[in-house]
PDBML (XML) file of the C-alpha atoms, coordinates in Angstrom:
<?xml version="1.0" encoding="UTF-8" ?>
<PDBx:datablock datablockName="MODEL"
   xmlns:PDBx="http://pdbml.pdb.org/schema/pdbx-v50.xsd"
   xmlns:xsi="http://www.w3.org/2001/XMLSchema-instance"
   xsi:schemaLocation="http://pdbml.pdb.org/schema/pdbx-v50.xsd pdbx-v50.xsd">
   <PDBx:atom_siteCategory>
      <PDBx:atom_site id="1">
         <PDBx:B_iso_or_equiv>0.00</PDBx:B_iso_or_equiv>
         <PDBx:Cartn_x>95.241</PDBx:Cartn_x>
         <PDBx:Cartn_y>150.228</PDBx:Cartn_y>
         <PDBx:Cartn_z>79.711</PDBx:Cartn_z>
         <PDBx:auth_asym_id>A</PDBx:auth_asym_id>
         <PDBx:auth_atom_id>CA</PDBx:auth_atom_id>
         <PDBx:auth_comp_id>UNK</PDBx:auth_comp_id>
         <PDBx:auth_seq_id>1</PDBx:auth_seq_id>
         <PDBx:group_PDB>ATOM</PDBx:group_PDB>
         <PDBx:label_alt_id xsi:nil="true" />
         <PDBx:label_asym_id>A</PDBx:label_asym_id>
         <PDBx:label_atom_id>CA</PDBx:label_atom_id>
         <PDBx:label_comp_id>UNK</PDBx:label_comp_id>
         <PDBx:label_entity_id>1</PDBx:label_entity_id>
         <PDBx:label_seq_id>1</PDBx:label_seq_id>
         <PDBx:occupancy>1.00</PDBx:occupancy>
         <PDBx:pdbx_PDB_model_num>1</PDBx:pdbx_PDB_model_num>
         <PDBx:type_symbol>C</PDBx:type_symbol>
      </PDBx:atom_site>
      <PDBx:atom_site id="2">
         <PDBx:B_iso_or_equiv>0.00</PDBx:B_iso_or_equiv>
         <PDBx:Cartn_x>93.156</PDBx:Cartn_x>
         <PDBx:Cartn_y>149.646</PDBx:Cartn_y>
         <PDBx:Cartn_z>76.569</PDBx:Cartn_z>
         <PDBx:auth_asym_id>A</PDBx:auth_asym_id>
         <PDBx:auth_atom_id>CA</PDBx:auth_atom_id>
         <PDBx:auth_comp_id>UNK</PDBx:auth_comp_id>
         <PDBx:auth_seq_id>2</PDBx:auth_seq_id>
         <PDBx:group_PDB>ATOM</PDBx:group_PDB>
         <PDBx:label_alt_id xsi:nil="true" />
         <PDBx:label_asym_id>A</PDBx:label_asym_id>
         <PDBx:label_atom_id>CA</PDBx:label_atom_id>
         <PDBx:label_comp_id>UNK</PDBx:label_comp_id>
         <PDBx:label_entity_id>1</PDBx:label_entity_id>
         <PDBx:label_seq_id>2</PDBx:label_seq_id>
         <PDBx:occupancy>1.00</PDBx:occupancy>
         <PDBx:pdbx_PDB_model_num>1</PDBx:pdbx_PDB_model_num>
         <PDBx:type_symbol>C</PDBx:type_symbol>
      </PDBx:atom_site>
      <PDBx:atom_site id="3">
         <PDBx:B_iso_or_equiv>0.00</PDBx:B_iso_or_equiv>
         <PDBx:Cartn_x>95.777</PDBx:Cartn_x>
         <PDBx:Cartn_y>148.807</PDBx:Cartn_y>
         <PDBx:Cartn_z>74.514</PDBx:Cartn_z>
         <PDBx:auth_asym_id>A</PDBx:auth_asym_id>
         <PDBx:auth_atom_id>CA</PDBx:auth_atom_id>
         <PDBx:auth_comp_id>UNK</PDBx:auth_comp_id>
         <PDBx:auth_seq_id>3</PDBx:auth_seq_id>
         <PDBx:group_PDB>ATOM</PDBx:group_PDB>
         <PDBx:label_alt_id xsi:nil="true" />
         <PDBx:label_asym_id>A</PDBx:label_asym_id>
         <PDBx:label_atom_id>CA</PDBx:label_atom_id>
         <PDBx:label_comp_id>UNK</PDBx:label_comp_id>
         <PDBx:label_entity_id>1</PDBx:label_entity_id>
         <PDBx:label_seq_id>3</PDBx:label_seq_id>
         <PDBx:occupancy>1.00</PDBx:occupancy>
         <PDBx:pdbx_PDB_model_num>1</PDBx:pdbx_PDB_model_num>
         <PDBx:type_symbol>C</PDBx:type_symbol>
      </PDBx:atom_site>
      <PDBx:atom_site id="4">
         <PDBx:B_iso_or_equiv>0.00</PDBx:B_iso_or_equiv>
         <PDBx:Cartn_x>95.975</PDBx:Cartn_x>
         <PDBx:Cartn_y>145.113</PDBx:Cartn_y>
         <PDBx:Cartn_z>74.707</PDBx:Cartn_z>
         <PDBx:auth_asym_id>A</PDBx:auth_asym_id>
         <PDBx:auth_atom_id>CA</PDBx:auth_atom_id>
         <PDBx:auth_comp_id>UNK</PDBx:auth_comp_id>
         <PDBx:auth_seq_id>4</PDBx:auth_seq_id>
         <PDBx:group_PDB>ATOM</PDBx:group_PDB>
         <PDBx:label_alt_id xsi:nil="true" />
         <PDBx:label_asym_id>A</PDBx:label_asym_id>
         <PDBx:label_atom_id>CA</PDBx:label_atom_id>
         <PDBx:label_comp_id>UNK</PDBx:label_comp_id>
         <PDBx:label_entity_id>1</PDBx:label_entity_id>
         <PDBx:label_seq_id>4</PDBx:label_seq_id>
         <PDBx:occupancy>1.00</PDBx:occupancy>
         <PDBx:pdbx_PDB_model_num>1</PDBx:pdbx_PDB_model_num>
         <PDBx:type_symbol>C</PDBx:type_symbol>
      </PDBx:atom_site>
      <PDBx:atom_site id="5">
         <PDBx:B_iso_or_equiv>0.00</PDBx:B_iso_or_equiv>
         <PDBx:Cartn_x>95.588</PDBx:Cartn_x>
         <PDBx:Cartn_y>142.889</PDBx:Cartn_y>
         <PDBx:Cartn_z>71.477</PDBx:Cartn_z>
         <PDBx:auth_asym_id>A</PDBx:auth_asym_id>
         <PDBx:auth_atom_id>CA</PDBx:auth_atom_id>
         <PDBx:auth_comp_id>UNK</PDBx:auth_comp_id>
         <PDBx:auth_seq_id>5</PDBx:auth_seq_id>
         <PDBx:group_PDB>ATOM</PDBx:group_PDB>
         <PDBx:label_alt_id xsi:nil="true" />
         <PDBx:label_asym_id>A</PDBx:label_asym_id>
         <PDBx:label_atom_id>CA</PDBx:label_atom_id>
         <PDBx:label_comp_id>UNK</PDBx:label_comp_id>
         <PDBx:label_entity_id>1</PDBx:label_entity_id>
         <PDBx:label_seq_id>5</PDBx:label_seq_id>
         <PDBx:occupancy>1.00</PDBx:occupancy>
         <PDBx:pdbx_PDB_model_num>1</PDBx:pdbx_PDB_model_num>
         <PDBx:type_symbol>C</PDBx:type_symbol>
      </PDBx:atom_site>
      <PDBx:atom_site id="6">
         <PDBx:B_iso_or_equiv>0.00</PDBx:B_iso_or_equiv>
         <PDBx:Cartn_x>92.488</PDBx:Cartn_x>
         <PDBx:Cartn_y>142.205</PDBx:Cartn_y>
         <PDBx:Cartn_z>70.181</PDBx:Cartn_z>
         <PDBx:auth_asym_id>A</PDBx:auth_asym_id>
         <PDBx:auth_atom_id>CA</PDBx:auth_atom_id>
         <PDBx:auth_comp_id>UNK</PDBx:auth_comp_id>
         <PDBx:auth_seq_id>6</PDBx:auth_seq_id>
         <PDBx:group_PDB>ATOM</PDBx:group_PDB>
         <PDBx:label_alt_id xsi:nil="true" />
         <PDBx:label_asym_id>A</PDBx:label_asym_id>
         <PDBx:label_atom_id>CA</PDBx:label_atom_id>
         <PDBx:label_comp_id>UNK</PDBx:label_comp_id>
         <PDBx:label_entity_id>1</PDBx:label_entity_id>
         <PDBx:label_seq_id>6</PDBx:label_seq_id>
         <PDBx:occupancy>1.00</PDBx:occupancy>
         <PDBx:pdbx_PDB_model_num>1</PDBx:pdbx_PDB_model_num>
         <PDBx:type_symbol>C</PDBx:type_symbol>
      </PDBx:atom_site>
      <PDBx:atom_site id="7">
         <PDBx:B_iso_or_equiv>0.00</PDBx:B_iso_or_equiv>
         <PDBx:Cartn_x>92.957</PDBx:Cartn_x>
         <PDBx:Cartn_y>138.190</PDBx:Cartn_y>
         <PDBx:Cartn_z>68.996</PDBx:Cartn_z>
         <PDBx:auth_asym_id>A</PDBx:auth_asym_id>
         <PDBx:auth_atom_id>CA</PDBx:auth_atom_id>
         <PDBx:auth_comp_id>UNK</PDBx:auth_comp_id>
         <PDBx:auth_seq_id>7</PDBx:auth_seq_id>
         <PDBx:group_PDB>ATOM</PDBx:group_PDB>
         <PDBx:label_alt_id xsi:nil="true" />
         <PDBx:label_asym_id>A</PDBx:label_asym_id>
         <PDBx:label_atom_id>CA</PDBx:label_atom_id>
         <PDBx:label_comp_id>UNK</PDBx:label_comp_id>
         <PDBx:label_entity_id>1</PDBx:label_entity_id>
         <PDBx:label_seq_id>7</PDBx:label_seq_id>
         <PDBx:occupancy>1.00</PDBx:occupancy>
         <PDBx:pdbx_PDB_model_num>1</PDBx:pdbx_PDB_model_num>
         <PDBx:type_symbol>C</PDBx:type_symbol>
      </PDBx:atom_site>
      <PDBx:atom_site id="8">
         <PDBx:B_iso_or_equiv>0.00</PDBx:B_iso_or_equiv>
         <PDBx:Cartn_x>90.810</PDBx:Cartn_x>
         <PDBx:Cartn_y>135.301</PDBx:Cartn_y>
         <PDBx:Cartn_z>67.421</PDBx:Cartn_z>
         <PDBx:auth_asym_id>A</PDBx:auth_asym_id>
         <PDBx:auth_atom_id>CA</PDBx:auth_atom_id>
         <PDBx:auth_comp_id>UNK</PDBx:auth_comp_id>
         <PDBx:auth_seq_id>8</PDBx:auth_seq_id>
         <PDBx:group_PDB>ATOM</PDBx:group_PDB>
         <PDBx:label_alt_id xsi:nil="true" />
         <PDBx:label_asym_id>A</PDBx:label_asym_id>
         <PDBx:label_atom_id>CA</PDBx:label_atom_id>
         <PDBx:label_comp_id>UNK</PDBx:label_comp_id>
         <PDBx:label_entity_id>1</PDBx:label_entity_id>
         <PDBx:label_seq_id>8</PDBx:label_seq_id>
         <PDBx:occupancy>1.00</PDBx:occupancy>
         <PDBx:pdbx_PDB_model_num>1</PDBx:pdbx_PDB_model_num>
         <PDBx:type_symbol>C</PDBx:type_symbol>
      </PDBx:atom_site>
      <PDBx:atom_site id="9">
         <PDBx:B_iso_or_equiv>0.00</PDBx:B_iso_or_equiv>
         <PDBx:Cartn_x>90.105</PDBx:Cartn_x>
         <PDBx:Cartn_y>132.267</PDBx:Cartn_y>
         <PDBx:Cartn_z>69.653</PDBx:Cartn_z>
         <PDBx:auth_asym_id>A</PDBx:auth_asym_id>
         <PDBx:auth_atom_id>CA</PDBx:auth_atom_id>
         <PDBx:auth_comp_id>UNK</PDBx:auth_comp_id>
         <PDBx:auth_seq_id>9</PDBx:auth_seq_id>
         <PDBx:group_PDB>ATOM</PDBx:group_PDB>
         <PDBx:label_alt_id xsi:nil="true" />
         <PDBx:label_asym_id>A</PDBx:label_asym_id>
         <PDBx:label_atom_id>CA</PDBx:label_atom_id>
         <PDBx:label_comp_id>UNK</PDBx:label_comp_id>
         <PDBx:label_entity_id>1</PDBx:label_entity_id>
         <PDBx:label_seq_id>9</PDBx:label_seq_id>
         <PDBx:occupancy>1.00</PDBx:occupancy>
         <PDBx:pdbx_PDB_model_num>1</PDBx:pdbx_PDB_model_num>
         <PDBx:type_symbol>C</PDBx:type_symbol>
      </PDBx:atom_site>
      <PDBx:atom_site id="10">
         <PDBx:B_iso_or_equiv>0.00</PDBx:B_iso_or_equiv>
         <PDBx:Cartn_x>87.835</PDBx:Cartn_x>
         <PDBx:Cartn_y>129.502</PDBx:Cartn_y>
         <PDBx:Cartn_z>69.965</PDBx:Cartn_z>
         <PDBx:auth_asym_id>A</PDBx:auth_asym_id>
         <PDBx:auth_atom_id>CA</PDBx:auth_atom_id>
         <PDBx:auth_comp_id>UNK</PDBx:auth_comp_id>
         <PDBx:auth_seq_id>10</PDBx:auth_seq_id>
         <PDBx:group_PDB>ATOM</PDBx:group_PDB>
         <PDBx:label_alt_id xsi:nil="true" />
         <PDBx:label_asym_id>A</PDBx:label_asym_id>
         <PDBx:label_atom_id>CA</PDBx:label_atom_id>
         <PDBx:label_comp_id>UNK</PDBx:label_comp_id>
         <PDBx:label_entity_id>1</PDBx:label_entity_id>
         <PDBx:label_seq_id>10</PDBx:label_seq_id>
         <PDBx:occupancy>1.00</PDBx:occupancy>
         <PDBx:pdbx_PDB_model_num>1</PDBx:pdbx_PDB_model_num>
         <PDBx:type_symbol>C</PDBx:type_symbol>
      </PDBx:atom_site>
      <PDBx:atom_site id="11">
         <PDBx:B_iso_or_equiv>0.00</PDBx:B_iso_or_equiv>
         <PDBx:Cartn_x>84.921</PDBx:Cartn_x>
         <PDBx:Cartn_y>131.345</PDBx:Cartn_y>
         <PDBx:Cartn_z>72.275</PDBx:Cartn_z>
         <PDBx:auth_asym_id>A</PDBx:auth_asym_id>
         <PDBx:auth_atom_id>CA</PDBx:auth_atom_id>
         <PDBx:auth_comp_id>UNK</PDBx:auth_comp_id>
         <PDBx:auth_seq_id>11</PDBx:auth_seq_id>
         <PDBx:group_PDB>ATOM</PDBx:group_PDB>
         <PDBx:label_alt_id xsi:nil="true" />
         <PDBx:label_asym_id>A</PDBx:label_asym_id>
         <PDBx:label_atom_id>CA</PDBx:label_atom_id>
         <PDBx:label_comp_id>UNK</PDBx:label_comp_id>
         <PDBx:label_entity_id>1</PDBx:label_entity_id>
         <PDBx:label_seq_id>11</PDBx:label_seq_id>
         <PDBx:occupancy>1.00</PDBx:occupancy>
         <PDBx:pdbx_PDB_model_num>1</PDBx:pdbx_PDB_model_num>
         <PDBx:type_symbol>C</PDBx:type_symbol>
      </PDBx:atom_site>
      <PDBx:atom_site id="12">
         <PDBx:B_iso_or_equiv>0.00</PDBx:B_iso_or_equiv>
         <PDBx:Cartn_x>85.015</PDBx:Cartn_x>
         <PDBx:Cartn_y>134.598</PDBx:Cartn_y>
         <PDBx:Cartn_z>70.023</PDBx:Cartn_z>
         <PDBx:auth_asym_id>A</PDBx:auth_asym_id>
         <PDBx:auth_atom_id>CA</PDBx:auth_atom_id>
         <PDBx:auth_comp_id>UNK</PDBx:auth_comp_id>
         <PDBx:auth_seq_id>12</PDBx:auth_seq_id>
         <PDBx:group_PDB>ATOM</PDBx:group_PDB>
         <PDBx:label_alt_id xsi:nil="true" />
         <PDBx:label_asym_id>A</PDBx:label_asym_id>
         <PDBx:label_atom_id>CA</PDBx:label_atom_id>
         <PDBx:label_comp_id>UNK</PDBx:label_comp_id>
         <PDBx:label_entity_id>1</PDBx:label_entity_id>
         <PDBx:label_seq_id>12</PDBx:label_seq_id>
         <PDBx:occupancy>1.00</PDBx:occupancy>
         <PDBx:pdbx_PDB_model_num>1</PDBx:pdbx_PDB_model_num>
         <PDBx:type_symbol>C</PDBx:type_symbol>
      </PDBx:atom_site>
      <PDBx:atom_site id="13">
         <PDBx:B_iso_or_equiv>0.00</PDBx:B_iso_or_equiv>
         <PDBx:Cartn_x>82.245</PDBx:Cartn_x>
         <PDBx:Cartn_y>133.033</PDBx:Cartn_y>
         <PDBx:Cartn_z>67.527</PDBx:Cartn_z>
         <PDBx:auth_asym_id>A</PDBx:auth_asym_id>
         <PDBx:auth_atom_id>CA</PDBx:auth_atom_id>
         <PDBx:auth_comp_id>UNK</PDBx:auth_comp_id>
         <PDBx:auth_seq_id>13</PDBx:auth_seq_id>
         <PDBx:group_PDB>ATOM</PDBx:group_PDB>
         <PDBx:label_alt_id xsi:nil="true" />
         <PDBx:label_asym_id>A</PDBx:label_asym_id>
         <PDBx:label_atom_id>CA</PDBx:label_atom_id>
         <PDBx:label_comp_id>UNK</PDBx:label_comp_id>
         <PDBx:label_entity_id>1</PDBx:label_entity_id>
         <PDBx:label_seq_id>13</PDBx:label_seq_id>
         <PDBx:occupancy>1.00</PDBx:occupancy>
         <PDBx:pdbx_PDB_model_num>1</PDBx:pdbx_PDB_model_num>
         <PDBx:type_symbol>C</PDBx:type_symbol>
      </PDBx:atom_site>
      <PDBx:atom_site id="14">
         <PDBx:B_iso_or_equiv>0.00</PDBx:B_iso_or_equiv>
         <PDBx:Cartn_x>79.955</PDBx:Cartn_x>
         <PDBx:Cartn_y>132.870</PDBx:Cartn_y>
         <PDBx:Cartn_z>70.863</PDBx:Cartn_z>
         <PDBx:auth_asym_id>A</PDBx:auth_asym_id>
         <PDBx:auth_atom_id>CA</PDBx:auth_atom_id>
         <PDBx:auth_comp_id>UNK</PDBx:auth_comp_id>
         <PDBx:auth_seq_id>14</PDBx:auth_seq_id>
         <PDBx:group_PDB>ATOM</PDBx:group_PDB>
         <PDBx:label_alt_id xsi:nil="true" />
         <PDBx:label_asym_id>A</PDBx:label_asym_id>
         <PDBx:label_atom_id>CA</PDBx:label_atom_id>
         <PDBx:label_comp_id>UNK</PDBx:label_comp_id>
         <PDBx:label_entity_id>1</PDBx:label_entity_id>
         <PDBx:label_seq_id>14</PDBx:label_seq_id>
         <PDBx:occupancy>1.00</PDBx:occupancy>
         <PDBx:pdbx_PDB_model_num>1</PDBx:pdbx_PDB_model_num>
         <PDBx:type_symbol>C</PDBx:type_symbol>
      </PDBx:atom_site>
      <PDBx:atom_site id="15">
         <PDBx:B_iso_or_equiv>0.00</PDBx:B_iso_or_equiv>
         <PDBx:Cartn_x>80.323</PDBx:Cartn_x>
         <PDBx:Cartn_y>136.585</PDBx:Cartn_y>
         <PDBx:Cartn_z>71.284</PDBx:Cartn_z>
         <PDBx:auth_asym_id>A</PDBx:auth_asym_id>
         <PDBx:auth_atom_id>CA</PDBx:auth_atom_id>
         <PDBx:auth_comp_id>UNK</PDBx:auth_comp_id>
         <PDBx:auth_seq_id>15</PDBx:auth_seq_id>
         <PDBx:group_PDB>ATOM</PDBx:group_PDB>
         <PDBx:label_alt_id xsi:nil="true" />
         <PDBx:label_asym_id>A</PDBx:label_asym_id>
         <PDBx:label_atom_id>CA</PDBx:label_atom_id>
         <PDBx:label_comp_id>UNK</PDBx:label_comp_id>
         <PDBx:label_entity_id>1</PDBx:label_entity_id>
         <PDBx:label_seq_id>15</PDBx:label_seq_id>
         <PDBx:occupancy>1.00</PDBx:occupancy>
         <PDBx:pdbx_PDB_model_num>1</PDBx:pdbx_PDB_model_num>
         <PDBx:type_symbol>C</PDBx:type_symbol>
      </PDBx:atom_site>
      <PDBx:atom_site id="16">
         <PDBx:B_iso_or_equiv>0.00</PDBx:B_iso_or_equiv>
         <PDBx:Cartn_x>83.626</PDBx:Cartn_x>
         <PDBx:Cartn_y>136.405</PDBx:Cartn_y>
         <PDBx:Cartn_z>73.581</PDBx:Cartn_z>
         <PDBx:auth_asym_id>A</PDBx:auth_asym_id>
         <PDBx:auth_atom_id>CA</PDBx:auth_atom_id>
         <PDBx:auth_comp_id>UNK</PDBx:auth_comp_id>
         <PDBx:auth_seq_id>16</PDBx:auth_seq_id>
         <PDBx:group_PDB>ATOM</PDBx:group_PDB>
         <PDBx:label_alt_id xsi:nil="true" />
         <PDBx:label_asym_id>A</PDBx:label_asym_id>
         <PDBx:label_atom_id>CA</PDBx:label_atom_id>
         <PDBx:label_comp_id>UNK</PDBx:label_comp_id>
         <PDBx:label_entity_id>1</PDBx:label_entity_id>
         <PDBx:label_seq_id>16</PDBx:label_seq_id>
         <PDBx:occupancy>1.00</PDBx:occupancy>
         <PDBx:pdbx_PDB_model_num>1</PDBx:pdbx_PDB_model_num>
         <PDBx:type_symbol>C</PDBx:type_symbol>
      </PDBx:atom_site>
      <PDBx:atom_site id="17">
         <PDBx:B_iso_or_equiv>0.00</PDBx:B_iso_or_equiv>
         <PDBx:Cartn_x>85.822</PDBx:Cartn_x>
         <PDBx:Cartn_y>139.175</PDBx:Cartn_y>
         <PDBx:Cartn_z>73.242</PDBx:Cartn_z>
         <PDBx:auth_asym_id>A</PDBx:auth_asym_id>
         <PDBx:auth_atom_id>CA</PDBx:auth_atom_id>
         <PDBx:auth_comp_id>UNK</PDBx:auth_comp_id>
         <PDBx:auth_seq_id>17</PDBx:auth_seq_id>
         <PDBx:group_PDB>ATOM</PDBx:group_PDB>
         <PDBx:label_alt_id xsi:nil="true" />
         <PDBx:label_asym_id>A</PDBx:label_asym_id>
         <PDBx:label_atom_id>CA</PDBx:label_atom_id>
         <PDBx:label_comp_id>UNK</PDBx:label_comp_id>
         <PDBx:label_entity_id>1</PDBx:label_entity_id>
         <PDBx:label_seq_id>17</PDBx:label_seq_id>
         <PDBx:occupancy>1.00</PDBx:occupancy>
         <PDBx:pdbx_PDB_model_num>1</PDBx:pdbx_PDB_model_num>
         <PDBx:type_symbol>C</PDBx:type_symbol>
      </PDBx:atom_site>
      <PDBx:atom_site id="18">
         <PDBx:B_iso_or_equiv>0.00</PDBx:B_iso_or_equiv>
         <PDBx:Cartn_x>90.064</PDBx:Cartn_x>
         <PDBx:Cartn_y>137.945</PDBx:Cartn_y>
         <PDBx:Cartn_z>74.143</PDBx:Cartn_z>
         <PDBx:auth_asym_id>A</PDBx:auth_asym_id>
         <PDBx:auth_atom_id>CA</PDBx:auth_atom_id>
         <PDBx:auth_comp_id>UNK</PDBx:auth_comp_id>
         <PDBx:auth_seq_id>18</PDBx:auth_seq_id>
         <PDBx:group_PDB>ATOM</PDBx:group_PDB>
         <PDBx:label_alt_id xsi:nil="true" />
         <PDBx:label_asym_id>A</PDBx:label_asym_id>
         <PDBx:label_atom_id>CA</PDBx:label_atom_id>
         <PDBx:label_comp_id>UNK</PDBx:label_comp_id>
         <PDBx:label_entity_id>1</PDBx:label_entity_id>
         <PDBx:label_seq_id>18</PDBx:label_seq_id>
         <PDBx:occupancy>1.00</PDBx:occupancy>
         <PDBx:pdbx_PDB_model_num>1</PDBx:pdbx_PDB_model_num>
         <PDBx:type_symbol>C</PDBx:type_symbol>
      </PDBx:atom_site>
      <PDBx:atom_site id="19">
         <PDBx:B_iso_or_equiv>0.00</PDBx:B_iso_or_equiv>
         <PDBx:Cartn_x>92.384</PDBx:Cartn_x>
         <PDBx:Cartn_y>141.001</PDBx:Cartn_y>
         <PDBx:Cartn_z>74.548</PDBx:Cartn_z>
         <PDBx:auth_asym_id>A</PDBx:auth_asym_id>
         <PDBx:auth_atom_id>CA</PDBx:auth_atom_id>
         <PDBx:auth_comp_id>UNK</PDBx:auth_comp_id>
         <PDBx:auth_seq_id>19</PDBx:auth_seq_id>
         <PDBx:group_PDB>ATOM</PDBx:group_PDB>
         <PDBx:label_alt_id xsi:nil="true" />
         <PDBx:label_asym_id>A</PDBx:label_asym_id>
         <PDBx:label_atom_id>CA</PDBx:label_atom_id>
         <PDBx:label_comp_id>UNK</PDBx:label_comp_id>
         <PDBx:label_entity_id>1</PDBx:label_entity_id>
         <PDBx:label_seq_id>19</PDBx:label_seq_id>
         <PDBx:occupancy>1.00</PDBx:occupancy>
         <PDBx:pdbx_PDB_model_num>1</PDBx:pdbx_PDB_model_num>
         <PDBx:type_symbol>C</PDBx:type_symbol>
      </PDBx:atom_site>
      <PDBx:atom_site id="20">
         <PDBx:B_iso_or_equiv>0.00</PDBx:B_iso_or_equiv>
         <PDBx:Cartn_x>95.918</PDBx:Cartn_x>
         <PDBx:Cartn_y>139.419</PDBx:Cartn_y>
         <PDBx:Cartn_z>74.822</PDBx:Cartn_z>
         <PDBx:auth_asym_id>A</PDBx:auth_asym_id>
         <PDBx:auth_atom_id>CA</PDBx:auth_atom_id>
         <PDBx:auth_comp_id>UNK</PDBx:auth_comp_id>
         <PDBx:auth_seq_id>20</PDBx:auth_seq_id>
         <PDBx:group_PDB>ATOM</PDBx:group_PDB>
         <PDBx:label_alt_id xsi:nil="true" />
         <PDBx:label_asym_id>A</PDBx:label_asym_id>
         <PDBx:label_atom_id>CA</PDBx:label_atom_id>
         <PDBx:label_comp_id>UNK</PDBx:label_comp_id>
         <PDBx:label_entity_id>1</PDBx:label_entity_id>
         <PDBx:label_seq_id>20</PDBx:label_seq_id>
         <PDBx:occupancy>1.00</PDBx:occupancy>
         <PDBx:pdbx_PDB_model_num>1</PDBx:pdbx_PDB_model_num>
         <PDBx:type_symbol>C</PDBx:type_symbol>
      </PDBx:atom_site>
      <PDBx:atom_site id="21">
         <PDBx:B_iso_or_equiv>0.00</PDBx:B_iso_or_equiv>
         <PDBx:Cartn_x>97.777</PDBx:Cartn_x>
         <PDBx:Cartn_y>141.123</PDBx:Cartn_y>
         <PDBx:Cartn_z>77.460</PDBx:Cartn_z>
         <PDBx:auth_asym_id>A</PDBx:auth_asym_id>
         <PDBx:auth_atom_id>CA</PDBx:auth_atom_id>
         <PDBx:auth_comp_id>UNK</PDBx:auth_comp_id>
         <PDBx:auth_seq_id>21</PDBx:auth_seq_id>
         <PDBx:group_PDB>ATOM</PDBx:group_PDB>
         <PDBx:label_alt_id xsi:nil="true" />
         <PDBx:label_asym_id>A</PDBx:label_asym_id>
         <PDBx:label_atom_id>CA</PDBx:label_atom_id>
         <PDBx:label_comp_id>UNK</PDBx:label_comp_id>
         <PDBx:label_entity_id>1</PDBx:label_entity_id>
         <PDBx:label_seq_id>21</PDBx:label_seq_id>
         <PDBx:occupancy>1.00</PDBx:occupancy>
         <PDBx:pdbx_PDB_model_num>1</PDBx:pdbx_PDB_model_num>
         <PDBx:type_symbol>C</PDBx:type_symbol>
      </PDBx:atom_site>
      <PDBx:atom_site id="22">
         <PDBx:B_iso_or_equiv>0.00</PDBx:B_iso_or_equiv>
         <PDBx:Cartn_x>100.968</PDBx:Cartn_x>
         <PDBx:Cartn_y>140.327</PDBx:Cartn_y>
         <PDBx:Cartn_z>76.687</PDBx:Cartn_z>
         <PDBx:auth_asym_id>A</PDBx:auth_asym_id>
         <PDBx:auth_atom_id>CA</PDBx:auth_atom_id>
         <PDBx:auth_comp_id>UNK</PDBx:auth_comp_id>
         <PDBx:auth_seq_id>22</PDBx:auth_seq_id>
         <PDBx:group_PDB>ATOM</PDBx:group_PDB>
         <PDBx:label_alt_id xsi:nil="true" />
         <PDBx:label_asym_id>A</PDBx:label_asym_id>
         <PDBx:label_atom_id>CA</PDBx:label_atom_id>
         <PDBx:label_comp_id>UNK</PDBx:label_comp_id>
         <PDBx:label_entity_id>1</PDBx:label_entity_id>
         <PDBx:label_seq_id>22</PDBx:label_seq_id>
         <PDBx:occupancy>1.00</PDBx:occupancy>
         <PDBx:pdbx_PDB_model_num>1</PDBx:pdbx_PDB_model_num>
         <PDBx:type_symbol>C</PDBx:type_symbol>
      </PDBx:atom_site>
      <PDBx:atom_site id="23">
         <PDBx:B_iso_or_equiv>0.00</PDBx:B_iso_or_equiv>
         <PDBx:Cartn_x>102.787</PDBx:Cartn_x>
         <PDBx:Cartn_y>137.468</PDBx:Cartn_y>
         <PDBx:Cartn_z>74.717</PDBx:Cartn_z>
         <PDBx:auth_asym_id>A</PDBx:auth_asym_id>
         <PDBx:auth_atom_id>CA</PDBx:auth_atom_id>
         <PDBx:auth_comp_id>UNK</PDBx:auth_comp_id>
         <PDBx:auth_seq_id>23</PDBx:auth_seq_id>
         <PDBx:group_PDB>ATOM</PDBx:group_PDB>
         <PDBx:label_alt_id xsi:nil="true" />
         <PDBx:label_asym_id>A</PDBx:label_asym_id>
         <PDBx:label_atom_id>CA</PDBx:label_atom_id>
         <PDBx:label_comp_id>UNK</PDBx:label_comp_id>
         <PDBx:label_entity_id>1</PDBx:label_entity_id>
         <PDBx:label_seq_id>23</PDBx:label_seq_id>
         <PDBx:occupancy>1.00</PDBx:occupancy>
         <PDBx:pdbx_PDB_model_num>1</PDBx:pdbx_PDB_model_num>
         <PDBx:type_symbol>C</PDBx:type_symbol>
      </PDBx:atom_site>
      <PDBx:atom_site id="24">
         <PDBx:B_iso_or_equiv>0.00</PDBx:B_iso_or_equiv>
         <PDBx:Cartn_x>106.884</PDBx:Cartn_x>
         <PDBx:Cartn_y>136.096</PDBx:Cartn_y>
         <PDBx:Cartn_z>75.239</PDBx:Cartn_z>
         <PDBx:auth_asym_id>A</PDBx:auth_asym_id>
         <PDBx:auth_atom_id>CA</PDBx:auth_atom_id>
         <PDBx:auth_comp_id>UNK</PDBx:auth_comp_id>
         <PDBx:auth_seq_id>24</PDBx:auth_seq_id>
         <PDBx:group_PDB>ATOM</PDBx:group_PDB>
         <PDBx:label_alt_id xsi:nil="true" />
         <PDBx:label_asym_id>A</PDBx:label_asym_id>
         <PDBx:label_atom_id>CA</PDBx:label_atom_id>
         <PDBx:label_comp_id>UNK</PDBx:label_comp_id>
         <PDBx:label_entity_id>1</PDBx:label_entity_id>
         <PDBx:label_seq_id>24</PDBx:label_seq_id>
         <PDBx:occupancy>1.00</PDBx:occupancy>
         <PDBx:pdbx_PDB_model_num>1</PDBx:pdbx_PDB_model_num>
         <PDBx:type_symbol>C</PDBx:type_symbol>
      </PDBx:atom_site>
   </PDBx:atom_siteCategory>
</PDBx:datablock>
C-alpha cells in the first residue's frame, strides 16, 4: 500500500495523478 509507481501519462497535465500498480 502506498508504494505503487508514480508515472507520466496523458491526463497528468489536467491534474491526474496515475500510480502504476504493477507492470509484466
Amino acid at each position: 500500500a502506498g508504494e505503487g509507481l508514480d508515472v507520466e501519462r496523458r491526463g497528468t497535465r489536467a491534474g491526474h495523478q496515475y500510480n502504476l500498480l504493477g507492470h509484466i
